[in-house]
Protein backbone atom coordinates (compact mmCIF):
# COMPACT_ATOMS: atom_id res chain seq x y z
CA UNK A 1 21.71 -58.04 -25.66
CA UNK A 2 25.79 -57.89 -25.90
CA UNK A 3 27.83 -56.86 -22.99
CA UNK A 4 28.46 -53.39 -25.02
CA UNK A 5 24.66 -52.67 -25.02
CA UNK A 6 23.96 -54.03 -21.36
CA UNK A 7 26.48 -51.80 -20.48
CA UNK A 8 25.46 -48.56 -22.57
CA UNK A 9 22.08 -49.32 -20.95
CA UNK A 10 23.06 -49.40 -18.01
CA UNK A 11 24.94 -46.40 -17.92
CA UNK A 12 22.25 -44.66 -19.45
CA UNK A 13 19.92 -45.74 -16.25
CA UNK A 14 22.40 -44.60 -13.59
CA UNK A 15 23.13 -40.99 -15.86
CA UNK A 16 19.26 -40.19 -16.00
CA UNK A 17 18.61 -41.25 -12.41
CA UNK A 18 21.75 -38.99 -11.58
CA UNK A 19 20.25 -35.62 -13.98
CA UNK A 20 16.83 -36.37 -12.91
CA UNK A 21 17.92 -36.44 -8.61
CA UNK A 22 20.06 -33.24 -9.88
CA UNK A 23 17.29 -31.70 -10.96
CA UNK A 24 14.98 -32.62 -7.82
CA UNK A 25 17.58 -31.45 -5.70
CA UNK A 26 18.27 -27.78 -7.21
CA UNK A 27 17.29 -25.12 -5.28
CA UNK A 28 13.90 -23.61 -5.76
CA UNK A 29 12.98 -20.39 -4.59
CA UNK A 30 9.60 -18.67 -4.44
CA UNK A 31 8.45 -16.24 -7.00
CA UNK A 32 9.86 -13.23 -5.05
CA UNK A 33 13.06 -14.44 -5.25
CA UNK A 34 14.31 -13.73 -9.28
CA UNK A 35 16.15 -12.05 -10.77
CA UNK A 36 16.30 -8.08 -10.80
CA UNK A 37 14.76 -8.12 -7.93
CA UNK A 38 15.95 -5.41 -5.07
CA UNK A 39 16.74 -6.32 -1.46
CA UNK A 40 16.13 -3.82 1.65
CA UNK A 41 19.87 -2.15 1.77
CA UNK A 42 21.80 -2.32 4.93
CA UNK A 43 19.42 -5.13 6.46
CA UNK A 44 19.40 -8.47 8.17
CA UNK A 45 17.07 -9.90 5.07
CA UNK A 46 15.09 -13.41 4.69
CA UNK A 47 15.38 -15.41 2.01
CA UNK A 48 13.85 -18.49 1.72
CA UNK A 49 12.65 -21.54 -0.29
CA UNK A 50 12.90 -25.69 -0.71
CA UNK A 51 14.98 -28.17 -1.74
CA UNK A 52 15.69 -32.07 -0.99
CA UNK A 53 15.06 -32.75 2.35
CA UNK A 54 18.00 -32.90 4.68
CA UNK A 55 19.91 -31.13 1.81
CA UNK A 56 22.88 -28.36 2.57
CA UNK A 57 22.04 -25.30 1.18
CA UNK A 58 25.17 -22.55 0.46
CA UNK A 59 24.08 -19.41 -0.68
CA UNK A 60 27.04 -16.88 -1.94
CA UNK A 61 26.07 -13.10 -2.47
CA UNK A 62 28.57 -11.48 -5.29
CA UNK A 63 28.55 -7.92 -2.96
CA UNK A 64 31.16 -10.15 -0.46
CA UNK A 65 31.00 -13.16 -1.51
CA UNK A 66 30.46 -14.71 2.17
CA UNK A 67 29.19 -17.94 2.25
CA UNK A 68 25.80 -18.30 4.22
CA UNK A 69 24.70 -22.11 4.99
CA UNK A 70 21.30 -23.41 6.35
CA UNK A 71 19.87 -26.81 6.08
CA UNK A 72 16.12 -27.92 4.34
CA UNK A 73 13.95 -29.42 7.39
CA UNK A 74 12.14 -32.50 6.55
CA UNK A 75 9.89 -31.37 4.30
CA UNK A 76 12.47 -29.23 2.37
CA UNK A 77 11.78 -25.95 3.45
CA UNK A 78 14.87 -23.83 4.42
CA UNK A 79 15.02 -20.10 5.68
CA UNK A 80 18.21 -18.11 6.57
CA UNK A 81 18.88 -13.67 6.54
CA UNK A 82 21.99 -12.21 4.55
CA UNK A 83 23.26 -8.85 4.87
CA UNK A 84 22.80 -6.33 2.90
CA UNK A 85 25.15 -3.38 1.69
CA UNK A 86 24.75 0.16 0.91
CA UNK A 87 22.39 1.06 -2.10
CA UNK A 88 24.18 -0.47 -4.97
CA UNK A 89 24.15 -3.08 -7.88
CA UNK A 90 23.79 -5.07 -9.85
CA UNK A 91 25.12 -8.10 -8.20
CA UNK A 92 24.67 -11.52 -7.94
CA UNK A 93 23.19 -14.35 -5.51
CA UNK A 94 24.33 -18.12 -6.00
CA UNK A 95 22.50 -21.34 -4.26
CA UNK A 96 23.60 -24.32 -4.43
CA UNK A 97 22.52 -27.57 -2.36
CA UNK A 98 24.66 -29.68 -4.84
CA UNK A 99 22.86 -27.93 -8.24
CA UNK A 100 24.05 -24.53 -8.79
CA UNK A 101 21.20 -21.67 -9.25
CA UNK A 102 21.94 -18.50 -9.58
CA UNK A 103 19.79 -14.76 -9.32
CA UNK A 104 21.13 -12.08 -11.75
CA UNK A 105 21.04 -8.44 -12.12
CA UNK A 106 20.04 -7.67 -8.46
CA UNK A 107 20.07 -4.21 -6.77
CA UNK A 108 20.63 -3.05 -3.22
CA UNK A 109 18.15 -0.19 -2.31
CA UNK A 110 14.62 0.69 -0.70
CA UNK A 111 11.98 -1.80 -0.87
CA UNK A 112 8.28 -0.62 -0.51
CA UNK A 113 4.83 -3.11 -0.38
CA UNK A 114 1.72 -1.20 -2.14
CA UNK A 115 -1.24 -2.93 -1.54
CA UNK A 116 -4.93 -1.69 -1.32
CA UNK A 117 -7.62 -1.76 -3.67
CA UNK A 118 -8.49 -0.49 -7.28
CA UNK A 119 -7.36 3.09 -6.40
CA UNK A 120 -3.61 0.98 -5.76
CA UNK A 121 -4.39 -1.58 -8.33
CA UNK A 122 -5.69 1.12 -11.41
CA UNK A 123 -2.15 0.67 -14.01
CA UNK A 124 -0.44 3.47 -15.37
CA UNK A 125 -2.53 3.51 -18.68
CA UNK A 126 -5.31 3.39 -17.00
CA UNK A 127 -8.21 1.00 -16.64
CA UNK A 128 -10.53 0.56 -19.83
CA UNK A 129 -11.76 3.56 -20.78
CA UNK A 130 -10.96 5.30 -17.34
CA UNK A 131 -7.67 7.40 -18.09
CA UNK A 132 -5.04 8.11 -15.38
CA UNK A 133 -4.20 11.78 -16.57
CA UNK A 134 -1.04 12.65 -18.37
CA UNK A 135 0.06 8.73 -18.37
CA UNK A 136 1.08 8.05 -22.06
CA UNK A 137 4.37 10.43 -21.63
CA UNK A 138 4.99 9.54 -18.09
CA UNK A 139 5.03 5.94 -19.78
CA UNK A 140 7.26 7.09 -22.73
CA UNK A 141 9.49 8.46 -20.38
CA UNK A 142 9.61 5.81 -17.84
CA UNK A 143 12.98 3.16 -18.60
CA UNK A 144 14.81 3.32 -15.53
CA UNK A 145 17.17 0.22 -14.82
CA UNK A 146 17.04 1.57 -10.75
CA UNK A 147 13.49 1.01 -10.32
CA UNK A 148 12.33 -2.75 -10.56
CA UNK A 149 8.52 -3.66 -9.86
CA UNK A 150 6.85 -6.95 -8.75
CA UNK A 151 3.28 -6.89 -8.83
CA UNK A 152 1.53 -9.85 -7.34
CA UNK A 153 -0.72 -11.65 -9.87
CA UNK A 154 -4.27 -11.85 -8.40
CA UNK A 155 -5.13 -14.82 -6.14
CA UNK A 156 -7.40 -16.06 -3.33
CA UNK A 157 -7.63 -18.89 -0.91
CA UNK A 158 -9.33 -20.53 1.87
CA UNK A 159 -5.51 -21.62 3.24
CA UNK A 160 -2.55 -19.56 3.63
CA UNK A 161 -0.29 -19.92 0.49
CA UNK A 162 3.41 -20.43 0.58
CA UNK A 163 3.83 -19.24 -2.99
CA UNK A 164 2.47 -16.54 -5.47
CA UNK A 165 2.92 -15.68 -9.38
CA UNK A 166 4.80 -13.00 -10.28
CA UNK A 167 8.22 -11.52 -11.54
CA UNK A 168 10.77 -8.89 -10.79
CA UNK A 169 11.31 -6.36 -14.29
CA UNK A 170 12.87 -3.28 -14.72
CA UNK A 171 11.00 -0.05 -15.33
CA UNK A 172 10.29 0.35 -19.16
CA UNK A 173 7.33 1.79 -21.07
CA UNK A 174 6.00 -1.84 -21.59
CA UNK A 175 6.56 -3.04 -17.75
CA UNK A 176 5.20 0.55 -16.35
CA UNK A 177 1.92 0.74 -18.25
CA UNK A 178 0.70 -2.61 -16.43
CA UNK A 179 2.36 -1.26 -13.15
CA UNK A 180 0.24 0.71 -10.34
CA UNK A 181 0.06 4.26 -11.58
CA UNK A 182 -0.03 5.41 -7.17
CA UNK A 183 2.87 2.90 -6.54
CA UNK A 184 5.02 3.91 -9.98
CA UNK A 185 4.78 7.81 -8.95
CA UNK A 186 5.53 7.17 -5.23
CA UNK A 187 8.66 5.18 -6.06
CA UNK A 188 9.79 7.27 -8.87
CA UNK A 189 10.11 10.23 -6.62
CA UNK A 190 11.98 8.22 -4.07
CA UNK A 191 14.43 7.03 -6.86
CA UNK A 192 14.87 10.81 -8.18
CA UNK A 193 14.90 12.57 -4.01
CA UNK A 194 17.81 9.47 -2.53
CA UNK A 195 19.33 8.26 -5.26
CA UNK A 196 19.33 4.66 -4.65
CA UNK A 197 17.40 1.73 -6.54
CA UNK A 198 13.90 1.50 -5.34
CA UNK A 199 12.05 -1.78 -5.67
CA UNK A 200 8.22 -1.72 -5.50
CA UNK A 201 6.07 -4.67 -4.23
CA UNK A 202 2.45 -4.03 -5.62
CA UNK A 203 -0.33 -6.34 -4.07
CA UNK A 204 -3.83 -5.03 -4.60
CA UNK A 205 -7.28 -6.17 -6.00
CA UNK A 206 -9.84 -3.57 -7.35
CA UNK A 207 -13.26 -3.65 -5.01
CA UNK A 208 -11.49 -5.59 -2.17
CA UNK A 209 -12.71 -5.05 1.63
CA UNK A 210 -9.86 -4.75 4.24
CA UNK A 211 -10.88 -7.94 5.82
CA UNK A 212 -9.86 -10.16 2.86
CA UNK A 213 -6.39 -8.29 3.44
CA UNK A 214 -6.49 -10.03 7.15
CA UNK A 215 -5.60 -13.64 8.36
CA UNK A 216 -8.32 -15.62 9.96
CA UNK A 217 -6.86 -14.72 13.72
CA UNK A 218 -7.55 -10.94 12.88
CA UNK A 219 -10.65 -10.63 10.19
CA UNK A 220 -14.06 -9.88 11.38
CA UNK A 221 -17.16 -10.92 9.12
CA UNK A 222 -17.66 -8.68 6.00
CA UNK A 223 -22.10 -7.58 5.42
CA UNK A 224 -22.67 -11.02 6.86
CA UNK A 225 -20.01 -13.09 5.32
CA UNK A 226 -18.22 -15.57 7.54
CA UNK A 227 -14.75 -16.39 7.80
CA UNK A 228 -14.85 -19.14 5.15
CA UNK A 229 -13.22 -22.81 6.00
CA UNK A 230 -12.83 -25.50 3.43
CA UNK A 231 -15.29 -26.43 1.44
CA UNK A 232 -17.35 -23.59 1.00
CA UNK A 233 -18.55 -22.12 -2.19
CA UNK A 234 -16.74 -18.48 -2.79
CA UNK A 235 -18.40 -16.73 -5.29
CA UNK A 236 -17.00 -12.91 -4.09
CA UNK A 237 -13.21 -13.75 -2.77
CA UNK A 238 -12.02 -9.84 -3.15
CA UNK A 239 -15.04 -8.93 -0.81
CA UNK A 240 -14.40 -12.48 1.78
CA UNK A 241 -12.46 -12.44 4.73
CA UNK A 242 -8.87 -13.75 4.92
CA UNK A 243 -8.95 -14.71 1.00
CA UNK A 244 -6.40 -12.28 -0.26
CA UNK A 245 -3.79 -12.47 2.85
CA UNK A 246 -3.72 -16.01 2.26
CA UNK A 247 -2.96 -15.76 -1.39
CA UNK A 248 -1.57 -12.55 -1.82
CA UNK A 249 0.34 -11.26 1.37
CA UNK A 250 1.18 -14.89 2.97
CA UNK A 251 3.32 -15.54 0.57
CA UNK A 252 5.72 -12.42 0.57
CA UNK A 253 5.45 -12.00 4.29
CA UNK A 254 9.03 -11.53 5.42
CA UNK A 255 10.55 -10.19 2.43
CA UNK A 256 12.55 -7.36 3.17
CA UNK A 257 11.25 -4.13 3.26
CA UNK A 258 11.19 -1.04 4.25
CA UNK A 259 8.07 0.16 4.53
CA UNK A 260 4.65 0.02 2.98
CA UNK A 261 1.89 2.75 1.20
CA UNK A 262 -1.58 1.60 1.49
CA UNK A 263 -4.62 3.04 -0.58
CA UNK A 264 -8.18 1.06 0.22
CA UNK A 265 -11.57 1.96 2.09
CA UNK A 266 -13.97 2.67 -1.06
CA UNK A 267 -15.34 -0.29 -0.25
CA UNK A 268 -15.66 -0.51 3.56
CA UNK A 269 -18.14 2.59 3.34
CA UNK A 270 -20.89 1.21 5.17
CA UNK A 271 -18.90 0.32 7.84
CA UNK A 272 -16.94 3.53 8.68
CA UNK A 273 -17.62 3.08 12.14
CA UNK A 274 -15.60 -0.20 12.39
CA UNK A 275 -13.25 0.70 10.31
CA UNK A 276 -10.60 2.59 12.31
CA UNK A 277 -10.38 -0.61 14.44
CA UNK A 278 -9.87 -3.16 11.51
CA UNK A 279 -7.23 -0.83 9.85
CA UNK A 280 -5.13 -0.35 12.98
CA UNK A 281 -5.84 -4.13 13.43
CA UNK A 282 -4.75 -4.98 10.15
CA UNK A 283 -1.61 -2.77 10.56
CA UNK A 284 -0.62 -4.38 13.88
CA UNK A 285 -0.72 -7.68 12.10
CA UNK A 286 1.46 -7.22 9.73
CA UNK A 287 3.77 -5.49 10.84
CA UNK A 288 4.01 -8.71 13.37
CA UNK A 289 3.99 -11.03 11.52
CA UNK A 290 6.75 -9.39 8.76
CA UNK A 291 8.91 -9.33 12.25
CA UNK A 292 10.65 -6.17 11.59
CA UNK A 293 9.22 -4.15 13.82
CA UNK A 294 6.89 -1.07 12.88
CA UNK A 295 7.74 -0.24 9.49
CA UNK A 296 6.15 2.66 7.94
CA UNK A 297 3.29 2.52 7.10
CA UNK A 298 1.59 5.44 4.83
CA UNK A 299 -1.94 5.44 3.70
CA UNK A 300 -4.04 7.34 1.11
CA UNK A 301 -7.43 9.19 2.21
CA UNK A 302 -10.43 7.82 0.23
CA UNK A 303 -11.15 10.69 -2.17
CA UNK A 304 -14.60 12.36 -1.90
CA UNK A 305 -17.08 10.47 -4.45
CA UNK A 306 -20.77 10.13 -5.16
CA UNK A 307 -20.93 6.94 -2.85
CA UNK A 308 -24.85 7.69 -2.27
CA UNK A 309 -25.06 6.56 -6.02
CA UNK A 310 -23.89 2.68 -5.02
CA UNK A 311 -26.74 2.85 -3.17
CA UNK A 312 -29.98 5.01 -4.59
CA UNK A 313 -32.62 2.86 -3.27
CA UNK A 314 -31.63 3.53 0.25
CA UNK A 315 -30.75 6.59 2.31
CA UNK A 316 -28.79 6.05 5.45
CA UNK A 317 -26.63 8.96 6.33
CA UNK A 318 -23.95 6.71 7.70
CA UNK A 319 -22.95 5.90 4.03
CA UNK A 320 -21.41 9.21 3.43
CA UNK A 321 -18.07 8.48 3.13
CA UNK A 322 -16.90 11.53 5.29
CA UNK A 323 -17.25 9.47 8.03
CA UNK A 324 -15.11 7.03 6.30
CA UNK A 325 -12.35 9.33 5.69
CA UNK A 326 -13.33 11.01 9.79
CA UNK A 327 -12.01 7.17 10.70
CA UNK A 328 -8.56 7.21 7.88
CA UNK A 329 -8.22 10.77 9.87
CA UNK A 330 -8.15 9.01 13.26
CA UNK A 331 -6.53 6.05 12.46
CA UNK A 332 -3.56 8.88 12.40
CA UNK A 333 -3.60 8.89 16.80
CA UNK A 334 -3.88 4.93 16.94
CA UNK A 335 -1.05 3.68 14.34
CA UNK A 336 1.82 4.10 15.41
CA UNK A 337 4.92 5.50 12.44
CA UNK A 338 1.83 6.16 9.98
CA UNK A 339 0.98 8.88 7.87
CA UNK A 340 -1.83 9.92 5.66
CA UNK A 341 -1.79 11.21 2.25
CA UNK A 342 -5.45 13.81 1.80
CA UNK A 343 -6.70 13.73 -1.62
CA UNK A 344 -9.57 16.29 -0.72
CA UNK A 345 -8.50 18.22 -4.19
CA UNK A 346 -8.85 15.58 -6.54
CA UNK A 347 -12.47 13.55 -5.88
CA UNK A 348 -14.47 13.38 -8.91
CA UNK A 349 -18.34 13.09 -8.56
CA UNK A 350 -18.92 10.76 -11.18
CA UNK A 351 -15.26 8.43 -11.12
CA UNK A 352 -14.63 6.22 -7.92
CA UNK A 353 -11.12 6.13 -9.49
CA UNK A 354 -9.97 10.11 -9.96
CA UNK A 355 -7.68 10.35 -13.23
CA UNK A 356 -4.89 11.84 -11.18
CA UNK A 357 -2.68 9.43 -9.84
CA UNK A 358 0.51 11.61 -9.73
CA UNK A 359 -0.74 13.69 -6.75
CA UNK A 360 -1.64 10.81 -4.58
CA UNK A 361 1.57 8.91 -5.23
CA UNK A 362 3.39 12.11 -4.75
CA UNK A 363 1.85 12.81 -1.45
CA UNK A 364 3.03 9.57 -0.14
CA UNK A 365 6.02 9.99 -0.73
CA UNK A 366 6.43 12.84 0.86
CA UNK A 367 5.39 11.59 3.72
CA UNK A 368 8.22 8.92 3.27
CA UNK A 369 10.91 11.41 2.26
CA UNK A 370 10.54 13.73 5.38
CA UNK A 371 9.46 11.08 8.31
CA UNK A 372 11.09 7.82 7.13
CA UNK A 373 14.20 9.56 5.61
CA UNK A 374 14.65 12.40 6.90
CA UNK A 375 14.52 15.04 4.61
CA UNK A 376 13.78 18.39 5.95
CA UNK A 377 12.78 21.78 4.68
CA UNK A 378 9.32 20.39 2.90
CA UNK A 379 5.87 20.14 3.68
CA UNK A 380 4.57 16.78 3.81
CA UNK A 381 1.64 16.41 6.33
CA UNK A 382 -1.94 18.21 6.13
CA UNK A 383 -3.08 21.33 8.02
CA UNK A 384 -5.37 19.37 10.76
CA UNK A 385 -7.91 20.57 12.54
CA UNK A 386 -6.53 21.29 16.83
CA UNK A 387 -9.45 23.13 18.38
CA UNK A 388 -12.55 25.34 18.48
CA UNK A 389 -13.72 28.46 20.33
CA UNK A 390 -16.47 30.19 20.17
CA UNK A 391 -16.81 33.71 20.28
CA UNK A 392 -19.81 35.70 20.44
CA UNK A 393 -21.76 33.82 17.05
CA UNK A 394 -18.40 32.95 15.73
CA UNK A 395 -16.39 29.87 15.67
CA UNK A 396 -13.26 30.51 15.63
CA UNK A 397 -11.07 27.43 13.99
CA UNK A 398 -7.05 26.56 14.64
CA UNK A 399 -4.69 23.74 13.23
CA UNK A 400 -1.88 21.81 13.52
CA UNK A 401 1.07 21.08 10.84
CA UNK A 402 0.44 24.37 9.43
CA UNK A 403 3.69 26.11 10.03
CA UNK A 404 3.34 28.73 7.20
CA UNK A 405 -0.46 29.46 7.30
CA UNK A 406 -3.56 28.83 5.73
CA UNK A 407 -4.84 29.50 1.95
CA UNK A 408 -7.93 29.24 -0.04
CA UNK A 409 -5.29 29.90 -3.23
CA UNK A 410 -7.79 33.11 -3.34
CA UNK A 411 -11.00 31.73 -3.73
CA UNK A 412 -13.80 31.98 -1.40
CA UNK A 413 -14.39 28.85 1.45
CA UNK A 414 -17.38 27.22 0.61
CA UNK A 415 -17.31 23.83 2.86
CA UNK A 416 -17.92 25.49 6.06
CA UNK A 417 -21.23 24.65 7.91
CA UNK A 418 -22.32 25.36 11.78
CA UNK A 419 -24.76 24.03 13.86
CA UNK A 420 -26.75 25.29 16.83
CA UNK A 421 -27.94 23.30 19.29
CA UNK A 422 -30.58 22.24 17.35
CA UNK A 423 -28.39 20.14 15.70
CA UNK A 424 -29.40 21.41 11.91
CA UNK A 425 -26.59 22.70 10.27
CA UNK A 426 -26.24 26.19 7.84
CA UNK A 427 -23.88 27.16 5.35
CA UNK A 428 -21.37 29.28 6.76
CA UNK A 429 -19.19 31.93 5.72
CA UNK A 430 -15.04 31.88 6.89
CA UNK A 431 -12.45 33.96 6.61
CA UNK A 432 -8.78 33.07 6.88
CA UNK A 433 -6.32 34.70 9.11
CA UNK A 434 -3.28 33.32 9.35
CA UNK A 435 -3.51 29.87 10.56
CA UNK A 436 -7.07 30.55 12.23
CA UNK A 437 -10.15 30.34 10.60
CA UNK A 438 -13.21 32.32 11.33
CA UNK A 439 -16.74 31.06 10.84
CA UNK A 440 -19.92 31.73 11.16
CA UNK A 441 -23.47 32.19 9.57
CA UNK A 442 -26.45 34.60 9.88
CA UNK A 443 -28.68 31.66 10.33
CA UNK A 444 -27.15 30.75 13.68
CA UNK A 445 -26.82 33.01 16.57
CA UNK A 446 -25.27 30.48 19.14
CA UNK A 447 -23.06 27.97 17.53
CA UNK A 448 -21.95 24.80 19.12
CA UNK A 449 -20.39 22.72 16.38
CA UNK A 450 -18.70 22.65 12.97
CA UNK A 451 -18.26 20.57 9.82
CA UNK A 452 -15.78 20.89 7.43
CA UNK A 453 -16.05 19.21 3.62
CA UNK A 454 -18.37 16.82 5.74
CA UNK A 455 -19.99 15.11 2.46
CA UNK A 456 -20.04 12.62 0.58
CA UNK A 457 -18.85 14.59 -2.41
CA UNK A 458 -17.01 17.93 -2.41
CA UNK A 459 -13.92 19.37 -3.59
CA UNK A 460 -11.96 20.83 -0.23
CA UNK A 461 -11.03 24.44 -0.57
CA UNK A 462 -8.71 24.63 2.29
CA UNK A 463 -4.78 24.19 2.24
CA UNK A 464 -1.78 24.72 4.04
CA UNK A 465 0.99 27.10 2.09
CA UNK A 466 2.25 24.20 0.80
CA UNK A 467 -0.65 22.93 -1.37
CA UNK A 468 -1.57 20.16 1.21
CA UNK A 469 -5.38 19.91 1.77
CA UNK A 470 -6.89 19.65 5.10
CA UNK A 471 -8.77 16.63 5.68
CA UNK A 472 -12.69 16.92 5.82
CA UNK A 473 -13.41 16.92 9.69
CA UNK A 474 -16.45 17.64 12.37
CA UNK A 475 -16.17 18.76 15.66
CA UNK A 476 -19.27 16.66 16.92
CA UNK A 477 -19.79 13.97 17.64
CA UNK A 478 -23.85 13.79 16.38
């Protein structure tokens, strides 16, 4: 070999060691972190990822270009918070620990997790041959450079997960169809009321329990499944403890946000009597563990279904999923800066997954719109039910959040039953005044208790002025 060629080869060694260290050291960032993403405005917000070990990392947002330093620990993992401006955008975000990487196209606005199961996970066109109703134009109509979603490609471990799959896009016909019809309409309304970018976080798997959404410190057993440890066989992981907050919520904990909607308990049914305690439970932990205190949280009401049909073999009245809903209801006086979205109106016998999406996303919003910012002059929360008295052999009925009155939009109340003390309960008859109800049936002379939409399927027929349904509802406790 000639000196030339010892020397070309030489150089080449010491170039590709250089490009290939260059490209070990670059920054990397987890999948949250792309570009047109959206980060929480006006915040103190994480951002995260790895690089060499020991490396420098500089990280230069375009909105004032202030230079933000941290340094990768030993196994390269680096954290540090930037601040945020007023809504805005696009801008840009450059890292650099040596190798330059750079996030384009990024908005400052409101940032929103959806999580939950199918209900949250069902897309804008709809599951196979299960429409979401009035989608296709709602699609056509749906490019909107201010709303950007990130939907969390479904995953499950045994182990928490530092990473997940997934990418930040604009709303467009092709991006929205795949997108969660509830999270699209709740954000799109928030874009169109505050006219800021809205970025939506969706995180959901169809049939999931609410103990896979909970870490192994918070997640009781699920029908006799264990908390699972490694090495064990997981043939269900969307119905097994801790499986989905490792691999689906882990990884995005910390990631700026505002607030989050919530639309599961279809398939906690049989355990309505726990499940008040897990949800709150399950709220309380992550709002901990995200470390900004407690955010939002707004939640849908399971809509009224033919549960008993999961289950024909067996009759056990504790199935019917009024009782689940009775413990959504009461989850209301235990979680704290919560609200809940009642979809009494819109349960379909025959579909777990009722083709209108628009009203449940809508509803959540609300609730967002009036408690989280503000917005007055609306009605966002349900009639509930306050108290009972009895008078003579009726029972007469009066609610809360009903500032206008009651209506049955003119047709007759049909979900009203009373109870003597025998404990049997008779249709009953009601008539509205005001915001009091009146009930009462010829069959009993002495009423002591009430139910209200109390089954497992039935379309509610009460409302506040506003259109809001009242939640089904029993005042015993039998």
């Amino acid at each position: 070999m000639t000196k030339n060629n010892l020397f070309s080869f030489v150089f080449a060694l010491i170039l590709g060691s250089f490009l290939c260290s260059g490209i070990k050291a670059e920054v990397k960032l987890p999948a949250i972190f792309t570009d047109n993403m959206v980060l929480q405005q006006q915040s103190e917000v994480a951002i995260w990822g790895w690089a060499k070990s020991g490396s420098n990392i500089q990280i230069i947002p375009s909105w004032d270009k202030k230079k933000y330093t941290t340094k990768a620990d030993a196994s390269g993992k680096w954290k540090t918070k930037i601040t945020t401006p007023a809504a805005g955008g696009p801008y840009e975000i450059t890292f650099s620990d040596g190798a330059v990487k750079k996030l384009n196209n990024v908005l400052i606005g409101e940032v929103w997790l959806c999580s939950g199961q199918s209900n949250m996970e069902m897309p804008m066109k709809g599951f196979r041959g299960q429409p979401v109703a009035g989608s296709n134009e709602v699609i056509l109509r749906s490019k909107n450079k201010n709303i950007r979603l990130f939907t969390v490609q479904r995953a499950s471990n045994i182990e928490p997960q530092e990473d997940c799959k997934g990418q930040w896009q604009e709303a467009s016909p092709e991006t929205v169809a795949e997108f969660s019809a509830t999270s699209y309409y709740f954000g799109r309304l928030l874009n169109e009321i505050l006219g800021v970018p809205v970025g939506l976080i969706h995180s959901s798997w169809g049939g999931s329990c609410i103990q896979t959404w909970m870490s192994k410190n918070t997640s009781p057993p699920y029908e006799n499944v264990k908390i699972p440890v490694k090495g064990d066989s997981i043939k269900v992981p969307n119905r097994t403890p801790t499986m989905l907050f490792n691999a689906m919520i882990n990884p995005i904990i910390g990631f700026g946000i505002k607030g989050c909607i919530w639309y599961q308990g279809e398939s906690n049914y049989k355990e309505a009597f726990r499940y008040k305690k897990m949800f709150a439970t399950m709220v309380n932990e992550w709002r901990t563990v995200w470390g900004v205190g407690e955010f939002p949280f707004y939640y849908a009401q399971i809509a009224p279904y033919n549960y008993a049909s999961l289950t024909p073999k067996e009759n056990n009245p504790d199935w019917n999923s009024a009782y689940t809903r009775e413990a959504q209801l009461k989850a209301l006086d235990t979680i704290p800066n919560s609200g809940m979205a009642v979809l009494m109106d819109i349960g379909e016998e025959k579909s777990i997954h009722p083709v209108n999406k628009e009203t449940g996303g809508k509803r959540l919003a609300y609730w967002a719109l009036a408690k989280t910012y503000g917005i007055k002059g609306f009605g966002y929360a349900s009639p509930t039910y306050k108290e009972m008295a009895v008078k003579d052999s009726t029972i007469v009925l009066s609610f809360d959040n009903a500032p206008n009155g009651l209506t049955s939009f003119g047709k007759e109340l049909n979900c009203f039953e009373i109870a003597g003390a025998d404990k049997i309960f008779h249709p009953a008859k009601a008539v509205l005044r005001q915001k009091s109800v009146v009930v009462y049936s010829p069959g009993v002379r002495n009423p002591v208790a009430l139910r209200y939409a109390f089954r497992d399927f039935i379309m509610g027929d009460l409302f506040g002025t506003e259109g809001l349904p009242v939640s089904s509802f029993r005042t015993d406790e039998w």
